[in-house]
Protein backbone atom coordinates (compact mmCIF):
# COMPACT_ATOMS: atom_id res chain seq x y z
CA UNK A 1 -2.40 -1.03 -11.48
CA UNK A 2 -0.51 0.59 -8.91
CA UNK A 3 1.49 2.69 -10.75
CA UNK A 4 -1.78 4.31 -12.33
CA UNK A 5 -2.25 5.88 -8.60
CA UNK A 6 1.30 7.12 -8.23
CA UNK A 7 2.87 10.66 -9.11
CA UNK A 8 5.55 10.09 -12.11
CA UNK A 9 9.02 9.79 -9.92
CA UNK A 10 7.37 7.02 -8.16
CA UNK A 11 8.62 3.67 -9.67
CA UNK A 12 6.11 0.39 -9.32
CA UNK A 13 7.04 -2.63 -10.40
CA UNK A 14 4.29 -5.92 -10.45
CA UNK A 15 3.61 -9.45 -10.62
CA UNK A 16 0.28 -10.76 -11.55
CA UNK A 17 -1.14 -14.04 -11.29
CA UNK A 18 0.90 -17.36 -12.03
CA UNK A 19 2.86 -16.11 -14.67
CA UNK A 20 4.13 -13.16 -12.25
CA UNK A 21 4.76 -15.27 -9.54
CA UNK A 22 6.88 -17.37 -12.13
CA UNK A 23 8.91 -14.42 -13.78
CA UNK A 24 9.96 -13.45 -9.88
CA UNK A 25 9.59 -16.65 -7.38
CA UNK A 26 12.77 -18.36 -8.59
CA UNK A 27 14.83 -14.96 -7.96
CA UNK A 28 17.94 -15.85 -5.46
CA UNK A 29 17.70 -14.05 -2.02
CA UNK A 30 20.25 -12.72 -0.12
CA UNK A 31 21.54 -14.30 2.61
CA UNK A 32 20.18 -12.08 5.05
CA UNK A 33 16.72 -12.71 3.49
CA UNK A 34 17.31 -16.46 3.35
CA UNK A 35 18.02 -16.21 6.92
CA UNK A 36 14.55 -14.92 7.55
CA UNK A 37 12.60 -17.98 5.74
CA UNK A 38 14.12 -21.00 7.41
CA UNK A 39 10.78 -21.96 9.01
CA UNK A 40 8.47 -20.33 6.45
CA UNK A 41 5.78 -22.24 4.13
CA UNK A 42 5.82 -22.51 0.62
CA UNK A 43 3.21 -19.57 0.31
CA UNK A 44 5.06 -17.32 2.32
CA UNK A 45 8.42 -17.91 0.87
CA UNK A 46 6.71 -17.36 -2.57
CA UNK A 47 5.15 -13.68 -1.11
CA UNK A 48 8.50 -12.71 0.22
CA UNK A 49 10.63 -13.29 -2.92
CA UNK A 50 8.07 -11.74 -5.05
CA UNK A 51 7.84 -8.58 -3.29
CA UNK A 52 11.66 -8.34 -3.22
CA UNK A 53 12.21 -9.08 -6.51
CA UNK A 54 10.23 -6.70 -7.56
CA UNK A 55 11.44 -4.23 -5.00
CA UNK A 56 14.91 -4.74 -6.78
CA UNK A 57 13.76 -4.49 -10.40
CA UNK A 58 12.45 -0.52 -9.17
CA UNK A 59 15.54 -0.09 -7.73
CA UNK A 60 17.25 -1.16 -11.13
CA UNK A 61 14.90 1.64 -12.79
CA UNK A 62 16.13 4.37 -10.17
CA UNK A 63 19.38 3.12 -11.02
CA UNK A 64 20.13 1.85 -7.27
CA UNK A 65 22.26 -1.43 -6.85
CA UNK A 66 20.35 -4.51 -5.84
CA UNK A 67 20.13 -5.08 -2.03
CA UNK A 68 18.62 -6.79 0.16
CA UNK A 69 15.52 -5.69 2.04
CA UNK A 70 14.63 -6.52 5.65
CA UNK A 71 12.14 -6.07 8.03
CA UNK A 72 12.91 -3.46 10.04
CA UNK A 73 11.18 -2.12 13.45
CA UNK A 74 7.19 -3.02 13.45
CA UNK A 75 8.15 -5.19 10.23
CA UNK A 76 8.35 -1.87 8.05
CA UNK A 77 10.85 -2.35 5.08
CA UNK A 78 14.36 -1.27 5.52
CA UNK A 79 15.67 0.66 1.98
CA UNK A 80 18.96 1.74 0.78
CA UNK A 81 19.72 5.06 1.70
CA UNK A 82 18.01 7.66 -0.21
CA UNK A 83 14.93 5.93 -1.11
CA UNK A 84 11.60 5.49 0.43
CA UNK A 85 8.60 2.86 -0.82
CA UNK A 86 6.17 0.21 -0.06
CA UNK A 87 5.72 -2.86 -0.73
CA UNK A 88 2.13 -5.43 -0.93
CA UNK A 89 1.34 -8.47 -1.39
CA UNK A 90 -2.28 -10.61 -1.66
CA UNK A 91 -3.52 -13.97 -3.20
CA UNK A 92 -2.34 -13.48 -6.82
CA UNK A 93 -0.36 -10.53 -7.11
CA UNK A 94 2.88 -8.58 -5.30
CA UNK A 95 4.19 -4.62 -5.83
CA UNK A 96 6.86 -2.68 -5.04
CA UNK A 97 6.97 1.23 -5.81
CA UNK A 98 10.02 3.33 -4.63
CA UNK A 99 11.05 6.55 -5.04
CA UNK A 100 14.06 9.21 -4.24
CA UNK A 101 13.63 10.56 -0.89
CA UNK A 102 14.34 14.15 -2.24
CA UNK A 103 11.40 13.97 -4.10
CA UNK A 104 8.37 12.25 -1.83
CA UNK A 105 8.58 12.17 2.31
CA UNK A 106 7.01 8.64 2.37
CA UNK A 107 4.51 6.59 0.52
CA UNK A 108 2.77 3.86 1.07
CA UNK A 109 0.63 0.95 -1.31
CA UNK A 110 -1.76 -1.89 -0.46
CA UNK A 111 -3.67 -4.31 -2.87
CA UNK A 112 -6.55 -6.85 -1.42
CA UNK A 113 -8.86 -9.09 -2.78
CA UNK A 114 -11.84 -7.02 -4.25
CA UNK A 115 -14.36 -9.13 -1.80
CA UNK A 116 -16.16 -8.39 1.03
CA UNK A 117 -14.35 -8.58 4.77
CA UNK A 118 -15.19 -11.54 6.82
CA UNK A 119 -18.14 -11.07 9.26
CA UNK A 120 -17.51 -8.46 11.80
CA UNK A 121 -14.28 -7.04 10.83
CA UNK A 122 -16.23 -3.83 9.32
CA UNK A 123 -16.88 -2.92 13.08
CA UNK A 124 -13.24 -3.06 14.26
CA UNK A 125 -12.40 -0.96 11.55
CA UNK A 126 -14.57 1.70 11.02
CA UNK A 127 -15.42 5.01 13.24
CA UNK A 128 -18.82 5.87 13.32
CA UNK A 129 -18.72 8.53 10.68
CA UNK A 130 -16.86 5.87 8.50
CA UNK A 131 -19.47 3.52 8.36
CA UNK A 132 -22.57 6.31 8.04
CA UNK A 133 -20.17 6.63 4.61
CA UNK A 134 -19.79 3.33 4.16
CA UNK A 135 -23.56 2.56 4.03
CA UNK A 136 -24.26 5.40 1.49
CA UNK A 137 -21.50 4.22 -0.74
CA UNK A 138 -23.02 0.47 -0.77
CA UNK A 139 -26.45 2.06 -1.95
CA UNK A 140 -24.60 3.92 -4.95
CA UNK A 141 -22.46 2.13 -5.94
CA UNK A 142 -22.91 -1.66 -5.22
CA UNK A 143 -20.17 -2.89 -7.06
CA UNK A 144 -17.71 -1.95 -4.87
CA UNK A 145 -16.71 -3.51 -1.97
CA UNK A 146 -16.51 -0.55 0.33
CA UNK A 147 -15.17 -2.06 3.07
CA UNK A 148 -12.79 -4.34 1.94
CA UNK A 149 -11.54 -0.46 0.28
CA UNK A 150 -11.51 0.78 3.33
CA UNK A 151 -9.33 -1.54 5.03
CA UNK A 152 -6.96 -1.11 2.52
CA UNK A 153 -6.99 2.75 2.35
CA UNK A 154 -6.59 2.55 6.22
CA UNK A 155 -3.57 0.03 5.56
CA UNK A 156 -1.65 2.18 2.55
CA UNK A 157 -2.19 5.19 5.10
CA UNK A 158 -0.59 3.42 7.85
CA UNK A 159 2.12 2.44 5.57
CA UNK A 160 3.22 5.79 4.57
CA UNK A 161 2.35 7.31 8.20
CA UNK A 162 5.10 5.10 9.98
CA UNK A 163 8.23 6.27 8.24
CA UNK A 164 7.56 9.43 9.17
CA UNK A 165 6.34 9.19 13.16
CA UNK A 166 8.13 5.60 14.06
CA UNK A 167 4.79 5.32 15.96
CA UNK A 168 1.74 2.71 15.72
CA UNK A 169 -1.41 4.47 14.01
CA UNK A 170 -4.65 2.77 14.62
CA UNK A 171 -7.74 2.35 13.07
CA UNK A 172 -9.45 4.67 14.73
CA UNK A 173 -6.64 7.33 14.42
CA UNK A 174 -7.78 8.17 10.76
CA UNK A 175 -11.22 8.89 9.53
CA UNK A 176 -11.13 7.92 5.50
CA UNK A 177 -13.36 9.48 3.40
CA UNK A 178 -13.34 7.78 0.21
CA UNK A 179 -14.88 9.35 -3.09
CA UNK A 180 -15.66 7.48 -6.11
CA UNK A 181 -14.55 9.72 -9.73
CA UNK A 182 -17.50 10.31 -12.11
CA UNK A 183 -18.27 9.42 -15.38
CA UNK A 184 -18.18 6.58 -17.19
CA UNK A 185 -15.43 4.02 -16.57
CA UNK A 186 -14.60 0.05 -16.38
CA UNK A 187 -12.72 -0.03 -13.68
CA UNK A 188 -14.24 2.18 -10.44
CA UNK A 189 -11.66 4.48 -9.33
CA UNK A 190 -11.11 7.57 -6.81
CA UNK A 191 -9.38 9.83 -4.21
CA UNK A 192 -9.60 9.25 -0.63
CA UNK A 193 -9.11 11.80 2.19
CA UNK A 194 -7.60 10.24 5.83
CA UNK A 195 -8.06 13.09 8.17
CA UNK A 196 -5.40 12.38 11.30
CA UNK A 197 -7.21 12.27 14.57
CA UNK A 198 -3.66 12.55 16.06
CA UNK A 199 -0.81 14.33 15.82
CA UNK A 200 0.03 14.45 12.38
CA UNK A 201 4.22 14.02 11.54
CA UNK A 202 5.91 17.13 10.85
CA UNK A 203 6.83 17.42 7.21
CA UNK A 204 8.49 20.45 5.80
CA UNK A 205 8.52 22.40 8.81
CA UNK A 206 4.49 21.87 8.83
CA UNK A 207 2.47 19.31 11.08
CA UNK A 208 0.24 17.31 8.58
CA UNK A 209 -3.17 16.80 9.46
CA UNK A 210 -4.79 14.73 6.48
CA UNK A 211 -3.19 12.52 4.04
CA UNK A 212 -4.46 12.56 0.03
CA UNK A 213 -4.52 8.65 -2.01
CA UNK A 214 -5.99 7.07 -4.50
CA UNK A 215 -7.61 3.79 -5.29
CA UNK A 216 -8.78 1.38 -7.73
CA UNK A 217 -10.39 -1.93 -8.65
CA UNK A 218 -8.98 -4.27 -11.46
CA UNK A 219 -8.83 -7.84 -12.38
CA UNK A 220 -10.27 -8.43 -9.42
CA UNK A 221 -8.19 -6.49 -6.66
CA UNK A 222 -8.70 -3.58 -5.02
CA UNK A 223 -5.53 -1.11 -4.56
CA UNK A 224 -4.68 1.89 -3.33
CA UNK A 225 -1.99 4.58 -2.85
CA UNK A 226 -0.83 7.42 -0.74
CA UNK A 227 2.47 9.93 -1.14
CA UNK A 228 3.28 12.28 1.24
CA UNK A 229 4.82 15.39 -0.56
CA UNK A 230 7.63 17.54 1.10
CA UNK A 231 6.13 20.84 1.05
């Protein structure tokens, strides 16, 4: 699923369901992990081993020892040296995708339960323009949870904005235009466009002002994607 929204030298690897959880859960830590769990419930041990093993299994595919990964400053994942990547996690499923840094500045992933938001969180996350968008999109195309996709498009670009500034980005520092593909199709699926109301991080001797992404729904999740290119 998420490696449908990622350019080819991106590696993703997943765990769906039960029978993901089971191929990955019982995968040893590191110590330095371990160290980090010592207090943690069942479900959050669970998350954190699944991400991480699948974080190693791409970094078996880029052919990049095993290792562990930590949180690093604002909790974003530490990799070995020369990569970059993402992880996410939700009720049900886990991803990793990684990549050589020579070949994408940063990425970033999220998946969520394709459901609405709780009450009221639309209005902490959307600007004004978003949710004049948002409405539109909920009158063509009701299937979609719009703004449980937005959240999550505001997420992946937050993910893949942070390696590159070391800064906080907030909600209201990107305005996400999202735009469904046409044409016939059983899973919805589309770009998005997050247009930086900040300064955007100097990449390639060029200050960015937008970031591209995709996104998806299937088997019940909604997911989405953004790489930041070099040039």
């Amino acid at each position: 699923m998420i490696g449908g929204l990622l350019p080819g030298p991106v590696v993703a690897v997943e765990a769906f369901g039960e029978d993901g959880e089971s191929e990955f859960a019982d995968m040893p830590l590191f110590p330095q992990e371990e160290a980090l769990l010592t207090r943690a419930v069942d479900k959050r041990r669970r998350e954190f081993t699944v991400v991480r093993a699948c974080a190693r299994r791409a970094m078996e595919k880029l052919g990049v020892p095993p290792q562990p990964v930590l949180p690093g400053e604002r909790g974003a994942p530490q990799w070995p040296a020369g990569l970059t990547g993402s992880m996410t996690h939700c009720d049900g499923y886990g991803a990793a995708a990684l990549v050589r840094a020579d070949d994408l500045a940063s990425l970033g992933i999220d998946a969520e339960p394709h459901a609405p938001l709780p009450d009221g969180v639309l209005a902490t996350v959307a600007l004004p323009a978003e949710a004049a968008r948002h409405a539109r999109l909920v009158r063509e195309r009701p299937e979609v949870h719009w703004d449980r996709l937005l959240f999550s498009a505001k997420e992946s670009v937050y993910k893949a904005w942070f390696p590159l500034t070391r800064q906080w980005l907030d909600f209201s520092e990107a305005d996400i235009d999202l735009t469904a593909a046409a044409g016939p199709g059983a899973d919805p699926q589309g770009t998005f466009r997050a247009r930086l109301l900040v300064p955007g991080p100097l990449v390639g001797g060029r200050r960015l002002g937008h970031f591209e992404g995709r996104w998806t729904v299937r088997r019940g999740l909604v997911a989405t994607a953004v790489t930041v290119r070099h040039g």
